[in-house]
Protein backbone atom coordinates (compact mmCIF):
# COMPACT_ATOMS: atom_id res chain seq x y z
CA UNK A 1 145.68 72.74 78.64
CA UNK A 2 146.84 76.13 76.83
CA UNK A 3 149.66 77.86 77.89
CA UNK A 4 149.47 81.70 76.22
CA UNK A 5 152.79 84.14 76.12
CA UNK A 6 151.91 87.44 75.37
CA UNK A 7 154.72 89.75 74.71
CA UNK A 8 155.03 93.52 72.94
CA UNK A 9 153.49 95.51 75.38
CA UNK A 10 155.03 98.95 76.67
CA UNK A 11 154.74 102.45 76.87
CA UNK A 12 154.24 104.20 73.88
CA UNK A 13 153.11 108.01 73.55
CA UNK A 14 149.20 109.34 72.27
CA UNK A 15 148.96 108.51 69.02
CA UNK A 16 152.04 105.75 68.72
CA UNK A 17 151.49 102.14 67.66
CA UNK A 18 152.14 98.58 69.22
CA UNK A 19 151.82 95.23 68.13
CA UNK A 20 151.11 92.45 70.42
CA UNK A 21 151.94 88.70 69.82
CA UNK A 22 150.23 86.00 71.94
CA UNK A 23 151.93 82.14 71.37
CA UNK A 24 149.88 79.41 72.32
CA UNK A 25 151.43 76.08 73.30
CA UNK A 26 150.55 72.96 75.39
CA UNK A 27 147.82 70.83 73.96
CA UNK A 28 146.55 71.89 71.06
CA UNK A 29 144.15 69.84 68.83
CA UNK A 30 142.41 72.84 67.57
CA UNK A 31 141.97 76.15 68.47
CA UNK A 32 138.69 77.75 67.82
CA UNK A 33 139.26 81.61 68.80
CA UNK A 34 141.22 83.52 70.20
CA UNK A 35 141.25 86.96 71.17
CA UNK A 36 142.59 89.95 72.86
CA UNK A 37 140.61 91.69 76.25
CA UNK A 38 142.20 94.50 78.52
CA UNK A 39 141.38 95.83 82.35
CA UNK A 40 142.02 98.75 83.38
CA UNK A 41 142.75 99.84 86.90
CA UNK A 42 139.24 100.21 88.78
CA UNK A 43 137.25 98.38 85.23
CA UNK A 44 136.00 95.42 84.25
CA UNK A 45 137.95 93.32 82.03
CA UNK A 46 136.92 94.11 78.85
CA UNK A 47 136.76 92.16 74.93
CA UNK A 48 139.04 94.50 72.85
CA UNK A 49 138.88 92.08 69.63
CA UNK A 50 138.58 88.44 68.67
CA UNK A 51 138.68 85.89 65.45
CA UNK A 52 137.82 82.59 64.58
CA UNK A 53 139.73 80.23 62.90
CA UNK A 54 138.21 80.73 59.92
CA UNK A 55 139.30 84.46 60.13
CA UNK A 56 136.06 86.25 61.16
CA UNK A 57 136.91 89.14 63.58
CA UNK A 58 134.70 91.13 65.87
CA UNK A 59 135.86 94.35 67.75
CA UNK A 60 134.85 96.29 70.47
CA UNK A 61 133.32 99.70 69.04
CA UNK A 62 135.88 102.07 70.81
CA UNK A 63 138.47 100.48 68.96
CA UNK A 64 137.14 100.10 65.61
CA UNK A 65 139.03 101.88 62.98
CA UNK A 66 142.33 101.76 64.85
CA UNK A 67 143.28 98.10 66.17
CA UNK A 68 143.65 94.91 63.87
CA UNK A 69 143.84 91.33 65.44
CA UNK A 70 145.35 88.74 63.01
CA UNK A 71 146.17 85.20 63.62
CA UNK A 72 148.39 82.76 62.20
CA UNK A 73 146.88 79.09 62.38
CA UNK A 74 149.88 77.28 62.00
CA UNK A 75 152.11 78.82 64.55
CA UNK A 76 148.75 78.90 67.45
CA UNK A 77 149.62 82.45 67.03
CA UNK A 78 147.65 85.83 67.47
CA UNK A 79 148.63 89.11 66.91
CA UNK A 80 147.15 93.07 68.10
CA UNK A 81 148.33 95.74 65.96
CA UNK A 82 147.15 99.15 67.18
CA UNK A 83 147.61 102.45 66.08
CA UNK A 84 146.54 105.86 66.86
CA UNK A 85 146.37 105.02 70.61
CA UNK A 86 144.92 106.55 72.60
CA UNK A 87 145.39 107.37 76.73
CA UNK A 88 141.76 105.38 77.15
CA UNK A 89 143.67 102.30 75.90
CA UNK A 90 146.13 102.01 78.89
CA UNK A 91 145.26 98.31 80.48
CA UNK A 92 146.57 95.01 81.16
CA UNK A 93 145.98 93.52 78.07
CA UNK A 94 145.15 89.37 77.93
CA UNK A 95 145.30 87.17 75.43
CA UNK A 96 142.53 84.42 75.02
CA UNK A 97 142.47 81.24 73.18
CA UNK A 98 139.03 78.51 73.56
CA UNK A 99 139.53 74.97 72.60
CA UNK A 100 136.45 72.58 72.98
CA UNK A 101 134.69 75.18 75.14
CA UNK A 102 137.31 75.35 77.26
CA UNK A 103 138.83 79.07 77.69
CA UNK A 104 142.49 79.65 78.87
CA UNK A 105 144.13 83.21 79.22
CA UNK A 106 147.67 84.62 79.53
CA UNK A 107 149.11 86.58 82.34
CA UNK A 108 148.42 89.45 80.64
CA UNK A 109 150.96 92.50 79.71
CA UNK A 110 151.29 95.82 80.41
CA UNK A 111 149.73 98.43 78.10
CA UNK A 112 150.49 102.28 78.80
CA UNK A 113 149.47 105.63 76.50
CA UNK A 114 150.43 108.50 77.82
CA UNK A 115 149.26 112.05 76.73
């Protein structure tokens, strides 16, 4: 099993940036991706932006432009940077990590843009 910490969350003001870190630990042979999703109150949890371990990201469109997930494979690390943000973008925010079809998930972290 996967244990994810995900830390650098806050409150930051339209337009501000955060970076989020997720550290994976536990049992890891080899993790295949690993990504970032958010829920807001009253909405579906939602893929904000994942990558492979061969680096290949994919992004939901409403983010596009202003969010870049990274990874660093020999830590079992991911990282979130986003910028310009944007009220819409206040969530829990999860990080997500599959291994051998198996998917494990943090306890998410607290995400606020205010206007």
């Amino acid at each position: 099993q996967v244990q994810l910490v995900e830390s650098g969350g806050g409150l930051v003001q339209s337009g501000g940036s955060l970076r989020l870190s997720c550290a994976a630990s536990g049992t890891i042979s080899r993790l295949n991706t690993m990504g970032w999703y958010r829920q807001a109150p009253g909405k579906q949890r939602e893929l904000v932006a994942k990558i492979t371990s061969a680096g290949s990201t994919n992004y939901v469109d409403s983010v596009k432009g202003r969010i870049t997930i990274t990874r660093d494979n020999a830590k079992n690390n991911v990282y979130l940077q986003m910028n310009s943000l944007k009220p819409e973008d206040t969530a829990v925010y999860y990080c997500n990590a599959v291994q051998r079809l198996i998917n494990d998930w943090g306890q998410g972290i607290q995400v606020t843009v205010s206007s």
